[in-house]
PDB file of N, CA and C in Angstrom:
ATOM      1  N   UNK A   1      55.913 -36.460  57.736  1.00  0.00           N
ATOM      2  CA  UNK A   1      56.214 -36.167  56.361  1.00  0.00           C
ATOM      3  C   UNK A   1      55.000 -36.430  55.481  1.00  0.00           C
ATOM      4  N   UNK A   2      53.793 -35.867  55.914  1.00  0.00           N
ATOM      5  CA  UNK A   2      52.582 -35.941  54.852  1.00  0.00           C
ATOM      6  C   UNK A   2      53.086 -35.474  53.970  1.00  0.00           C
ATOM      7  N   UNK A   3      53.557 -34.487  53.566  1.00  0.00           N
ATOM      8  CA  UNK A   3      53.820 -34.012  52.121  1.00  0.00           C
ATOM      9  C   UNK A   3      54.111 -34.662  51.440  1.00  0.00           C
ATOM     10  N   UNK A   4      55.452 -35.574  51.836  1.00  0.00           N
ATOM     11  CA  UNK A   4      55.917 -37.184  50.663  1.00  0.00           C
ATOM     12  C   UNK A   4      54.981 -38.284  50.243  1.00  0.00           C
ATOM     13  N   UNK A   5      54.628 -38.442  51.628  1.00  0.00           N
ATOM     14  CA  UNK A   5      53.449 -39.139  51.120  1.00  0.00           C
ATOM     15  C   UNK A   5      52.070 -39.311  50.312  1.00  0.00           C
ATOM     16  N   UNK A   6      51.527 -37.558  50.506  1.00  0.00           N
ATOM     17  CA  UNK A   6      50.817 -37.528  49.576  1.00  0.00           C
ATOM     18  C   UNK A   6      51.209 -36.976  48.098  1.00  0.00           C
ATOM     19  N   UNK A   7      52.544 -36.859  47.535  1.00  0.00           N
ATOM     20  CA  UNK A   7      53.005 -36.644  46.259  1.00  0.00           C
ATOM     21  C   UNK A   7      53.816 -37.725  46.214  1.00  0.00           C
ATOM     22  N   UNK A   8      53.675 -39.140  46.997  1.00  0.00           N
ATOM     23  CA  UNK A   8      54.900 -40.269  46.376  1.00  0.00           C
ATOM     24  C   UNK A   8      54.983 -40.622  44.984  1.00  0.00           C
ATOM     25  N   UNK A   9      53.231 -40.736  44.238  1.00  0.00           N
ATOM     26  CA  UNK A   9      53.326 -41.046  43.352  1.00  0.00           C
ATOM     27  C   UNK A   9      53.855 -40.398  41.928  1.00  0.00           C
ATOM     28  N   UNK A  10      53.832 -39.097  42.348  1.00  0.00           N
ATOM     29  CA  UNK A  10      54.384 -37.893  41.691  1.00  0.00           C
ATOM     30  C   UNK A  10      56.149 -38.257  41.633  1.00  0.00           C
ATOM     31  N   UNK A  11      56.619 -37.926  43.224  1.00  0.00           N
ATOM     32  CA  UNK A  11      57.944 -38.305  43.344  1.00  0.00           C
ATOM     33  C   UNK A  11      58.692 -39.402  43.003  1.00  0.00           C
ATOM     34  N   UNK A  12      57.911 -40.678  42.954  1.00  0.00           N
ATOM     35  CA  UNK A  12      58.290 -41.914  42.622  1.00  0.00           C
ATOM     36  C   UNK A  12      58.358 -41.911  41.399  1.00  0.00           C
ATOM     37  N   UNK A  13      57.739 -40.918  40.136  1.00  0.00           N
ATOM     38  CA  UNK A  13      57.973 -40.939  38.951  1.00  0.00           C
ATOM     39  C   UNK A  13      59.293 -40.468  38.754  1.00  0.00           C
ATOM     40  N   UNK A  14      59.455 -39.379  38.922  1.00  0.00           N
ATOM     41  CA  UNK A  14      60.870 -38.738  39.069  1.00  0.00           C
ATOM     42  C   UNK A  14      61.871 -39.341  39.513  1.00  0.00           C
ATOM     43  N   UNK A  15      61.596 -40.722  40.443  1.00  0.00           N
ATOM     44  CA  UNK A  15      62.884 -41.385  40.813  1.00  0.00           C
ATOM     45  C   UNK A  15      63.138 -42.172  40.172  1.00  0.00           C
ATOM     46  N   UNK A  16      61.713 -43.012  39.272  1.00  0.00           N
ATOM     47  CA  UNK A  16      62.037 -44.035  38.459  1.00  0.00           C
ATOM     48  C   UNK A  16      62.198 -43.527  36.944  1.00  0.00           C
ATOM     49  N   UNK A  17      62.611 -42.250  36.977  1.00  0.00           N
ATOM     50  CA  UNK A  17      62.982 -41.251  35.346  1.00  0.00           C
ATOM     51  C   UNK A  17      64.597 -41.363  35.689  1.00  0.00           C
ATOM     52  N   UNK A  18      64.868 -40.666  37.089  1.00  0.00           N
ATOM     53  CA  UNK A  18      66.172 -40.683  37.201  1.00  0.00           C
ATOM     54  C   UNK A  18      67.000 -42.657  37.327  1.00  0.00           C
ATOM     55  N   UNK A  19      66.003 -43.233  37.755  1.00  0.00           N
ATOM     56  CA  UNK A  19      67.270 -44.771  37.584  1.00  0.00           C
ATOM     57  C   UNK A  19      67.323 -45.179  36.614  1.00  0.00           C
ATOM     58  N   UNK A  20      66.343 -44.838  35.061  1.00  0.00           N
ATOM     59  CA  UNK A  20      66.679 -44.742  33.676  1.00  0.00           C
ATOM     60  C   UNK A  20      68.217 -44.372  33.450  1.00  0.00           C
ATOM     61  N   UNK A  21      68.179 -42.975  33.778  1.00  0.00           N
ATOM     62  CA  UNK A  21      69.383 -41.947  33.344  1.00  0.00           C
ATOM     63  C   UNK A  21      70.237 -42.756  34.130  1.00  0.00           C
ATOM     64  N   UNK A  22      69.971 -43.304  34.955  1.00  0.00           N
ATOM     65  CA  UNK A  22      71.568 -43.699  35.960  1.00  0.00           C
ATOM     66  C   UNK A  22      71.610 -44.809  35.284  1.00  0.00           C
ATOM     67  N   UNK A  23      70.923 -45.727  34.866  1.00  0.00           N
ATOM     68  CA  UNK A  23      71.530 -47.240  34.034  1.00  0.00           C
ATOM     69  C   UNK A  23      72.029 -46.718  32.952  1.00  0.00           C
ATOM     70  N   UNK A  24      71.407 -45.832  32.547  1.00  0.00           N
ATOM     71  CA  UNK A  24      71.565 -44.903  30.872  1.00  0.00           C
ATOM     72  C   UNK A  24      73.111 -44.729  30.817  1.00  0.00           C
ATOM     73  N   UNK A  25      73.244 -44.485  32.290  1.00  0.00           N
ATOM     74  CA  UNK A  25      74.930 -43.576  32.306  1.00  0.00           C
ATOM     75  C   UNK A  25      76.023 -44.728  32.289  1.00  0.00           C
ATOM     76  N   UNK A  26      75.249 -45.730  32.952  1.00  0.00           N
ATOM     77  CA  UNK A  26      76.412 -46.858  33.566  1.00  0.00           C
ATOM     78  C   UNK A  26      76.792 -47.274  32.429  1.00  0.00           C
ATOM     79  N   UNK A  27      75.442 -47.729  31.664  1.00  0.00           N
ATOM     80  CA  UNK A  27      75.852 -48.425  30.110  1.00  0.00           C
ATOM     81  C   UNK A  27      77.012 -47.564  29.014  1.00  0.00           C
ATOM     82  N   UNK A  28      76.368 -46.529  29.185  1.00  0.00           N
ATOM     83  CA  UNK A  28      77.268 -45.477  28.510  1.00  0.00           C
ATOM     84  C   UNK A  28      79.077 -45.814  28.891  1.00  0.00           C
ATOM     85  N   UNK A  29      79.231 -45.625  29.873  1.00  0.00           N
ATOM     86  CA  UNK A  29      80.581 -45.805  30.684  1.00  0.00           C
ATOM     87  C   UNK A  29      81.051 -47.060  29.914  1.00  0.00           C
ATOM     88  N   UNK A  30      80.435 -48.507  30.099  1.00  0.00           N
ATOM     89  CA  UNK A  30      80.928 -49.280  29.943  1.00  0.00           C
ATOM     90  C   UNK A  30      81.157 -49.721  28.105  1.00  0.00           C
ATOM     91  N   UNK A  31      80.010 -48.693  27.182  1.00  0.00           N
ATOM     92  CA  UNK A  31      80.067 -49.002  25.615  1.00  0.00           C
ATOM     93  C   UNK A  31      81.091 -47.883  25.480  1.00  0.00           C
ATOM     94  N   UNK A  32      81.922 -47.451  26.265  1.00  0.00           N
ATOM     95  CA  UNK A  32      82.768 -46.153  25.006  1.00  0.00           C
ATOM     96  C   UNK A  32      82.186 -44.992  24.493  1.00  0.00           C
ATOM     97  N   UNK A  33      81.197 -44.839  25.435  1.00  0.00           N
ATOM     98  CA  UNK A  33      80.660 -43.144  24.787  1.00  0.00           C
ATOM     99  C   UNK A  33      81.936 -42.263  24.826  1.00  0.00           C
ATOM    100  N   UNK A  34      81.213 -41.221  23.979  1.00  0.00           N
ATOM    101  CA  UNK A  34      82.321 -39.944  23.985  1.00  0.00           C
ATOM    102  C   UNK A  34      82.364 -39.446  25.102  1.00  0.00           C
ATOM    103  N   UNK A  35      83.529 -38.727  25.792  1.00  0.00           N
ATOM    104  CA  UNK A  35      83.277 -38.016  26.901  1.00  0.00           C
ATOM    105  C   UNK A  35      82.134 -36.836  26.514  1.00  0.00           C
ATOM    106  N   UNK A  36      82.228 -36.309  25.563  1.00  0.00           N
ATOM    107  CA  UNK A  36      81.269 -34.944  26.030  1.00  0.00           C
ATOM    108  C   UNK A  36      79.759 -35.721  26.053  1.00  0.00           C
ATOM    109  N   UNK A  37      79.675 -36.734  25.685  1.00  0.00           N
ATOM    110  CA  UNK A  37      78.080 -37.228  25.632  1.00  0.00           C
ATOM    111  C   UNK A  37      78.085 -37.844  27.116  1.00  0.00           C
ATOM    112  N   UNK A  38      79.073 -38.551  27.183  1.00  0.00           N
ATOM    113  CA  UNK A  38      78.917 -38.893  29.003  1.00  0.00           C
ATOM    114  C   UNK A  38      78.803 -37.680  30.237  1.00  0.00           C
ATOM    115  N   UNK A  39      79.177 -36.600  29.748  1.00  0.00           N
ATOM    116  CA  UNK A  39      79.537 -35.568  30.623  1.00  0.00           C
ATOM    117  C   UNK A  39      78.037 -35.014  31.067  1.00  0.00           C
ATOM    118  N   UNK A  40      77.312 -35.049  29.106  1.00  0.00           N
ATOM    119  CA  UNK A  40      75.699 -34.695  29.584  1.00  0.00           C
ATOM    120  C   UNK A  40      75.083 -35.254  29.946  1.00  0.00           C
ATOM    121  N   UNK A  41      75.238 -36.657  29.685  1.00  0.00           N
ATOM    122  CA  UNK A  41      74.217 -37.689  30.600  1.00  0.00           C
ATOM    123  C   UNK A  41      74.472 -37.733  32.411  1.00  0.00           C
ATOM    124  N   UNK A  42      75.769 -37.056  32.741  1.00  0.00           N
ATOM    125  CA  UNK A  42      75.728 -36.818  34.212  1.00  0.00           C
ATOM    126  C   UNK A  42      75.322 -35.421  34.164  1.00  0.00           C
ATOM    127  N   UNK A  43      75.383 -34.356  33.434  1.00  0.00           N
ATOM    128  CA  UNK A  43      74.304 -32.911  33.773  1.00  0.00           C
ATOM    129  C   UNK A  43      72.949 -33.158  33.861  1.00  0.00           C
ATOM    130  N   UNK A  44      72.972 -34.213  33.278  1.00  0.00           N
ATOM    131  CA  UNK A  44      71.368 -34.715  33.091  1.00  0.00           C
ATOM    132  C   UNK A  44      70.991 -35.076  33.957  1.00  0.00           C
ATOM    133  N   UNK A  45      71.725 -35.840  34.989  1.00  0.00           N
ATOM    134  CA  UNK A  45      71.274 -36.698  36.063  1.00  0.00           C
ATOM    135  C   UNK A  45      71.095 -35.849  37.475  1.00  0.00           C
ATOM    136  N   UNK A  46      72.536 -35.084  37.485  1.00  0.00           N
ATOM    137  CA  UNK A  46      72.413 -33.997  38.382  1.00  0.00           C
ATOM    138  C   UNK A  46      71.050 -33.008  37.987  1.00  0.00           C
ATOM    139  N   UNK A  47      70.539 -32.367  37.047  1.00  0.00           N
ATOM    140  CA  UNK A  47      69.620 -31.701  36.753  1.00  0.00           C
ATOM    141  C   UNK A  47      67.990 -33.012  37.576  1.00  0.00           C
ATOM    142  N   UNK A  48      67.841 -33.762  36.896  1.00  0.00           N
ATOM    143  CA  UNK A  48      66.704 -34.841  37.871  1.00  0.00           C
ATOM    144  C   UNK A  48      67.131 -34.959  38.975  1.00  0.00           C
ATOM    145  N   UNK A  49      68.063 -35.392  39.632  1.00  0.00           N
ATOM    146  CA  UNK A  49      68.584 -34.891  41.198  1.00  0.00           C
ATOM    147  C   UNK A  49      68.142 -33.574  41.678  1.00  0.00           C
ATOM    148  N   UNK A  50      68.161 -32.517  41.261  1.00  0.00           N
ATOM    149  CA  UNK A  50      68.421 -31.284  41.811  1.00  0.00           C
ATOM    150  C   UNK A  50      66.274 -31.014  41.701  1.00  0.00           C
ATOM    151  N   UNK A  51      66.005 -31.657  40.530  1.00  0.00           N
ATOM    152  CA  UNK A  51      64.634 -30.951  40.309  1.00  0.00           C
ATOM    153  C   UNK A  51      63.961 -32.061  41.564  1.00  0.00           C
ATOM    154  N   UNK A  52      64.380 -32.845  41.855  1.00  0.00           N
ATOM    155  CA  UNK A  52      63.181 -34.149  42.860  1.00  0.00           C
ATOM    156  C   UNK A  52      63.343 -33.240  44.231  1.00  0.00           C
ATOM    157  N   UNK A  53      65.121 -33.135  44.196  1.00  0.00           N
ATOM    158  CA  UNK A  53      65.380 -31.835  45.648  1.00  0.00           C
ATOM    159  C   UNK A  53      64.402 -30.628  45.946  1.00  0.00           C
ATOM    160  N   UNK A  54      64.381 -30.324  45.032  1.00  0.00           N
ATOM    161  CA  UNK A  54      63.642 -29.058  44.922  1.00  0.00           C
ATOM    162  C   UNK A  54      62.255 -28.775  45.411  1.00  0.00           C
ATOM    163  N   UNK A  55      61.512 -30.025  44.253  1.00  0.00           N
ATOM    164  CA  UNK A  55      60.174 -30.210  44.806  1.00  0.00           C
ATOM    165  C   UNK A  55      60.176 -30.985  45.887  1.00  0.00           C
ATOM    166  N   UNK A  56      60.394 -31.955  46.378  1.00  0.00           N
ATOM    167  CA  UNK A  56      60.410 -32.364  48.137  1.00  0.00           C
ATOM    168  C   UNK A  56      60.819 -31.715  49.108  1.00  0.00           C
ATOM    169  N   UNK A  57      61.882 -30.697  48.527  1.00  0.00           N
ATOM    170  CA  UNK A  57      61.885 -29.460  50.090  1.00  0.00           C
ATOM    171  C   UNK A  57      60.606 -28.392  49.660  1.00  0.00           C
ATOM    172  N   UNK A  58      60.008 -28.242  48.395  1.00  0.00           N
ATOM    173  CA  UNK A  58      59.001 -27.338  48.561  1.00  0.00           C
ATOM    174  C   UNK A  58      58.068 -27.763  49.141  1.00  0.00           C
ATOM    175  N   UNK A  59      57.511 -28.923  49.226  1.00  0.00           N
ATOM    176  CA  UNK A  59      56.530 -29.832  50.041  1.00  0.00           C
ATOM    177  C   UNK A  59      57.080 -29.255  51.266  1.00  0.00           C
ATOM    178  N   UNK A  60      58.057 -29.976  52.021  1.00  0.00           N
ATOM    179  CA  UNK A  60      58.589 -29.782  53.280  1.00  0.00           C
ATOM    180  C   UNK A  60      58.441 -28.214  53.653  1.00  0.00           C
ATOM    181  N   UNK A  61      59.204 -27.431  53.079  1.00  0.00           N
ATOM    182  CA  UNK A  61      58.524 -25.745  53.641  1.00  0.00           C
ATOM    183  C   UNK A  61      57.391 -25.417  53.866  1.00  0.00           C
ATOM    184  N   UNK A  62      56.664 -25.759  52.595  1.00  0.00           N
ATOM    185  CA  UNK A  62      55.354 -25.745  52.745  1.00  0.00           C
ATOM    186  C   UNK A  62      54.286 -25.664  53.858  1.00  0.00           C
ATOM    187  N   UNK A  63      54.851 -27.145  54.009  1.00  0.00           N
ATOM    188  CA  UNK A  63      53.712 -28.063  55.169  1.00  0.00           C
ATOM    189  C   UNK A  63      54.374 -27.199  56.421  1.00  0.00           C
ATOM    190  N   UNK A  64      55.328 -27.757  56.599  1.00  0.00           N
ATOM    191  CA  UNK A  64      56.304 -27.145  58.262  1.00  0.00           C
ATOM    192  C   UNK A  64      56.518 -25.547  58.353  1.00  0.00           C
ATOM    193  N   UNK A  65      56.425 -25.301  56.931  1.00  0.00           N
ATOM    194  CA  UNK A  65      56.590 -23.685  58.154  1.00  0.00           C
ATOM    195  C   UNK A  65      55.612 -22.374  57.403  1.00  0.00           C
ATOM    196  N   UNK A  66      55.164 -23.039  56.184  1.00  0.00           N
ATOM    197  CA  UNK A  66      54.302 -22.307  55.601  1.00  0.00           C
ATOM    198  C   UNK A  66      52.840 -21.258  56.509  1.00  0.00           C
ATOM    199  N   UNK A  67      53.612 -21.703  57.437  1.00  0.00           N
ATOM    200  CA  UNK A  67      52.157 -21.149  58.923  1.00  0.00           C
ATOM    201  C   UNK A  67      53.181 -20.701  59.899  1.00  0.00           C
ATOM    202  N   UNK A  68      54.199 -20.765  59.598  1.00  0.00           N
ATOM    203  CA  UNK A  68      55.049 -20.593  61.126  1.00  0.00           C
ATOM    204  C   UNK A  68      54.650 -19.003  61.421  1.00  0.00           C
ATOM    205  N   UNK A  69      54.202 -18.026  60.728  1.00  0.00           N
ATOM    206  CA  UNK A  69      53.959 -16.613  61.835  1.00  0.00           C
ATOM    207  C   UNK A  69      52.388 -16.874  62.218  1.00  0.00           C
ATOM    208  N   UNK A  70      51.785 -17.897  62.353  1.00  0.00           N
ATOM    209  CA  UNK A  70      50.253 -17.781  62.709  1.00  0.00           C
ATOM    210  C   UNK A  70      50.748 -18.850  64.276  1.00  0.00           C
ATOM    211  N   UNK A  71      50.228 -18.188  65.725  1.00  0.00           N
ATOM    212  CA  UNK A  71      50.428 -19.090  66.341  1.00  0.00           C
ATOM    213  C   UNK A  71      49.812 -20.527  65.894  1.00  0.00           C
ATOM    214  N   UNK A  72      50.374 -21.440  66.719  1.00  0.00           N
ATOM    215  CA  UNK A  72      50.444 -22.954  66.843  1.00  0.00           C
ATOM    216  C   UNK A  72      49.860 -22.913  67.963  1.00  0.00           C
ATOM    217  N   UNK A  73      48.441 -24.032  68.352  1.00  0.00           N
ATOM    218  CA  UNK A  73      47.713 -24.436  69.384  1.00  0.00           C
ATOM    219  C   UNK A  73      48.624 -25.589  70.047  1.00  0.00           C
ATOM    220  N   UNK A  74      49.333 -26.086  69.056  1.00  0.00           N
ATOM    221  CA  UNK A  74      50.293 -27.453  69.561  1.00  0.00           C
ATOM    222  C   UNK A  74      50.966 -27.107  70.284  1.00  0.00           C
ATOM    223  N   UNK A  75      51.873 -26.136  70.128  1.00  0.00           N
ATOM    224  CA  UNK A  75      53.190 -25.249  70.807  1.00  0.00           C
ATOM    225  C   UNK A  75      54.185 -26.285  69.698  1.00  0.00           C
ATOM    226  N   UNK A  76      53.865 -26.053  68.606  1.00  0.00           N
ATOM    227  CA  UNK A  76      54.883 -27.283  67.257  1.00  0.00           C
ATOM    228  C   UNK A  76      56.090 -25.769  67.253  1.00  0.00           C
ATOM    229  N   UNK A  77      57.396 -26.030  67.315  1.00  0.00           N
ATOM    230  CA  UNK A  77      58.318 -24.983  67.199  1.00  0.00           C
ATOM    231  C   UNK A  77      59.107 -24.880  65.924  1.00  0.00           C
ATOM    232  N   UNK A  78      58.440 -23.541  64.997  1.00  0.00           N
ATOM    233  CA  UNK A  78      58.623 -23.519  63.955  1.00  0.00           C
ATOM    234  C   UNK A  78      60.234 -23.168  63.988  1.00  0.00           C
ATOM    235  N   UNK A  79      61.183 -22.828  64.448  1.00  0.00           N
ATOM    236  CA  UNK A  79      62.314 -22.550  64.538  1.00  0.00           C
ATOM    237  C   UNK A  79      63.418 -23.718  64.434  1.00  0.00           C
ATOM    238  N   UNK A  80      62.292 -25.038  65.181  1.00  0.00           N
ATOM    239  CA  UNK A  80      63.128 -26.749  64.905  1.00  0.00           C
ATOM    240  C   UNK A  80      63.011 -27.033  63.371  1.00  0.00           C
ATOM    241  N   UNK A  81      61.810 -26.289  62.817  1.00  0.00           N
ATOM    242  CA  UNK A  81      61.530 -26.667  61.177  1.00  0.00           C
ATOM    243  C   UNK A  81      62.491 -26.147  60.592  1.00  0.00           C
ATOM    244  N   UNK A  82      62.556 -24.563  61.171  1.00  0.00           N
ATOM    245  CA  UNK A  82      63.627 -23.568  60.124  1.00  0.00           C
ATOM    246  C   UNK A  82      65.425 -24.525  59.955  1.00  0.00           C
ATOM    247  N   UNK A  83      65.045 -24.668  61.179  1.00  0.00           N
ATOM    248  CA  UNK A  83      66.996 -25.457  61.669  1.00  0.00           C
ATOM    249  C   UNK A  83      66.816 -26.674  60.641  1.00  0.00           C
ATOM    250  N   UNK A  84      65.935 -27.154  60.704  1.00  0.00           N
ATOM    251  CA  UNK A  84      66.009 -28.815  59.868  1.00  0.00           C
ATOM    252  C   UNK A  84      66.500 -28.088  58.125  1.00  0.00           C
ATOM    253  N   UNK A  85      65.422 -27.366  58.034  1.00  0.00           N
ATOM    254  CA  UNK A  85      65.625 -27.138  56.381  1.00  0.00           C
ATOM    255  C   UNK A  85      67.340 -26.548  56.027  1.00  0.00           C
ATOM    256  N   UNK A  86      67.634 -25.912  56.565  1.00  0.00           N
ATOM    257  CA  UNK A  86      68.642 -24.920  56.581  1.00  0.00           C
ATOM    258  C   UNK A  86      69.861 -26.237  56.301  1.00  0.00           C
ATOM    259  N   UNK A  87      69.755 -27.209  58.367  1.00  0.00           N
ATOM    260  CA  UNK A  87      70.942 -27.862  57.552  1.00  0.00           C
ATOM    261  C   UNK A  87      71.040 -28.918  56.180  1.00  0.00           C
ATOM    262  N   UNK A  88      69.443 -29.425  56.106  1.00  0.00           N
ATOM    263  CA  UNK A  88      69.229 -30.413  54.509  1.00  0.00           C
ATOM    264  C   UNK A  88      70.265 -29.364  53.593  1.00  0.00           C
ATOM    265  N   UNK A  89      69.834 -27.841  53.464  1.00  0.00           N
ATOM    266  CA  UNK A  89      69.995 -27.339  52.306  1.00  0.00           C
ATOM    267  C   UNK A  89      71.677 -27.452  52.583  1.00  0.00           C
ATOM    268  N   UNK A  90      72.251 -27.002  53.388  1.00  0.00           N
ATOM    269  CA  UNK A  90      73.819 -27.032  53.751  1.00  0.00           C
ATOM    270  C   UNK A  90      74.348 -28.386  53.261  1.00  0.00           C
ATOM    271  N   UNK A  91      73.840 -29.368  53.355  1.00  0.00           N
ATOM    272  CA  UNK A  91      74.375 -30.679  53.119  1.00  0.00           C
ATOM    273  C   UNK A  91      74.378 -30.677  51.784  1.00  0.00           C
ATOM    274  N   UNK A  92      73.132 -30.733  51.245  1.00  0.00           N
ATOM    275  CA  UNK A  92      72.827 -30.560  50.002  1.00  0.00           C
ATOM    276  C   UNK A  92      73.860 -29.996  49.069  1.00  0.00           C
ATOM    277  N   UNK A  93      74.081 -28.629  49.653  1.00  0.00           N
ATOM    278  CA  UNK A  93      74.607 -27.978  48.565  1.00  0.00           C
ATOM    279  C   UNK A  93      76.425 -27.683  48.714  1.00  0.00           C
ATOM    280  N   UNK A  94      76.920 -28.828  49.441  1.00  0.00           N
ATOM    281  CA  UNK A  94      78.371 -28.897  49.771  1.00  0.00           C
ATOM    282  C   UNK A  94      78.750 -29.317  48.652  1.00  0.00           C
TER     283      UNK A  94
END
C-alpha cells in the first residue's frame, strides 16, 4: 500500500477534519440541536467519509492496476487487483 503511505499526510488531514465533525455531531446530539441541523452535520460527515473513500481507492487503482494492460515482469496478477477493488467498492456501497 505505497499509495497510503505516501499521501498519509494528506489522508491523515481528512481524518483528523472528519473526527472534528464526528465530536461536532456527538455534542450536537447531546445539546438539543434541531433535527434538521443534526441531519446536516451527518450529510456532512458522510460527504468527508465518502471524499477520504474516494481518494484512497484512487491511489489504490492507480498504483495496482493503472498498468494492468502493459505486461508485468513479476507475473503480479492484475485480475487479484481488479477482484480486491470491486469487492471494497461492494462493501462500501451496501
Amino acid at each position: 500500500m505505497s499509495h497510503i503511505t505516501e499521501n498519509n499526510k494528506k489522508l491523515g488531514l481528512r481524518i483528523n477534519r472528519i473526527k472534528g465533525q464526528i465530536d461536532a455531531l456527538e455534542k450536537s446530539l447531546y445539546n438539543g440541536v434541531a433535527c434538521a441541523n443534526f441531519l446536516h452535520q451527518v450529510a456532512s460527515v458522510r460527504g468527508a467519509i465518502d471524499g477520504l473513500m474516494s481518494e484512497a481507492l484512487e491511489g489504490h487503482i492507480r498504483e495496482h492496476l493503472g498498468h494492468a494492460h502493459q505486461s508485468d515482469e513479476a507475473g503480479h496478477n492484475h485480475q487479484e487487483d481488479l477482484d480486491e477493488v470491486i469487492n471494497v467498492l461492494k462493501t462500501y456501497l451496501k
